[in-house]
Protein backbone atom coordinates (compact mmCIF):
# COMPACT_ATOMS: atom_id res chain seq x y z
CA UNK A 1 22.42 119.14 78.59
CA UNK A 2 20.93 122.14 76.86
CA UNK A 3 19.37 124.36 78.93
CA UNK A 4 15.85 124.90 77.70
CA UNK A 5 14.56 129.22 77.57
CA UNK A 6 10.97 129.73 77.53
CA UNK A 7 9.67 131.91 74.32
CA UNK A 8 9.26 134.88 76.18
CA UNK A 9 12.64 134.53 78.30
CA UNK A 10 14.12 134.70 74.39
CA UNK A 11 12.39 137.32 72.75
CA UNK A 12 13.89 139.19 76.35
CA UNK A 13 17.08 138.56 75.32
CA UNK A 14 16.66 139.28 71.66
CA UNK A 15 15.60 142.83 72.45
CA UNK A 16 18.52 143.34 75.00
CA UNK A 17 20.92 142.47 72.70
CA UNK A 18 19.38 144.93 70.06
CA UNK A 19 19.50 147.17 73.05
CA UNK A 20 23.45 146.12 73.24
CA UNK A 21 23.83 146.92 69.70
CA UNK A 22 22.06 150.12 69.23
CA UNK A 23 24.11 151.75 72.04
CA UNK A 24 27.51 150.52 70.64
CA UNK A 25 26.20 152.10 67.51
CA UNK A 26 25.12 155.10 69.12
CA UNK A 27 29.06 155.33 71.09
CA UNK A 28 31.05 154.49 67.68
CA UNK A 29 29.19 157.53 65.98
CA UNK A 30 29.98 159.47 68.83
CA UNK A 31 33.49 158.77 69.36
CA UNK A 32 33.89 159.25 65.45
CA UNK A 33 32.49 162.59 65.51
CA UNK A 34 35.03 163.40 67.95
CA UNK A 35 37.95 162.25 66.40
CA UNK A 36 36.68 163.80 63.02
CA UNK A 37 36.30 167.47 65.11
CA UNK A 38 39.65 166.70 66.87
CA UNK A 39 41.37 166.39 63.36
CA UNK A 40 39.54 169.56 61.93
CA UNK A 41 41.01 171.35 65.34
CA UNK A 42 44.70 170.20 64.79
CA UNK A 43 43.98 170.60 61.17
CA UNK A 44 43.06 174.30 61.46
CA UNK A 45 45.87 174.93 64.48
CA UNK A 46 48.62 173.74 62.14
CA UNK A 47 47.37 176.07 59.35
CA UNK A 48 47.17 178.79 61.27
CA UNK A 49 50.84 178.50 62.68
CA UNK A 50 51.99 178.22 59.34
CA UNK A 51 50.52 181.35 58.30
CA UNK A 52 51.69 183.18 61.25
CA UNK A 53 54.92 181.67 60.79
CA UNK A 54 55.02 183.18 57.24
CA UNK A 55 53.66 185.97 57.89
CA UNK A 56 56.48 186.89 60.45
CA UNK A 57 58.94 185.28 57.97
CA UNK A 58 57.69 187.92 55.06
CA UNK A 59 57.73 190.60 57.78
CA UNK A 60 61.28 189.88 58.95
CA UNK A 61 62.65 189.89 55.13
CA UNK A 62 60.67 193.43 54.34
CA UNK A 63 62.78 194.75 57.51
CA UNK A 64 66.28 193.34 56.59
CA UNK A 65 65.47 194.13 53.14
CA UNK A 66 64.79 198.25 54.66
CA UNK A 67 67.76 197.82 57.01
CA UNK A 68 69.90 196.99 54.18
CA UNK A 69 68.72 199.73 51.90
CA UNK A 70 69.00 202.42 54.59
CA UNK A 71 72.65 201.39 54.84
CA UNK A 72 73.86 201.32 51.53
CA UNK A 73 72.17 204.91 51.23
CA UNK A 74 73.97 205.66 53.89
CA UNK A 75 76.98 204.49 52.80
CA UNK A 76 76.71 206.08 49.16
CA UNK A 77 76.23 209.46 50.59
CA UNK A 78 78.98 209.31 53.04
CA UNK A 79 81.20 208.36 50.01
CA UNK A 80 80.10 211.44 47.93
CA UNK A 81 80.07 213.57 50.34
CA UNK A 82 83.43 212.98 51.48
């Protein structure tokens, strides 16, 4: 048996259901826009721990590089003067 819907009954349920759609619109923007500025975050965390990360690699070579320098002058004058 079908079930007979008056007109207006219908045209009800025709605007709920744009009603349904709009707001699943509305949420699927939304939860993209979040994921999009969630990736930019993690994106721009990541780069900045790399550069820090070189940065303090760079920084520890300079010293070693100095450490080693300071010896072998140290070194070389020891051996000339004695």
């Amino acid at each position: 048996m079908a079930l007979y819907l008056p007109p207006h009954h219908t045209a009800t349920r025709t605007l709920q259901n744009k009603v349904v759609v709009a707001v699943v619109v509305v949420v699927v923007k939304v939860v993209v826009v979040v994921v999009v500025v969630v990736v930019v975050v993690v994106v721009v965390v990541v780069v900045v721990v790399v550069v820090v990360v070189v940065v303090v690699v760079v920084v520890a070579a300079v010293v070693v590089v100095e450490v080693v320098v300071v010896v072998v002058v140290v070194v070389v004058v020891v051996v000339v003067v004695v």
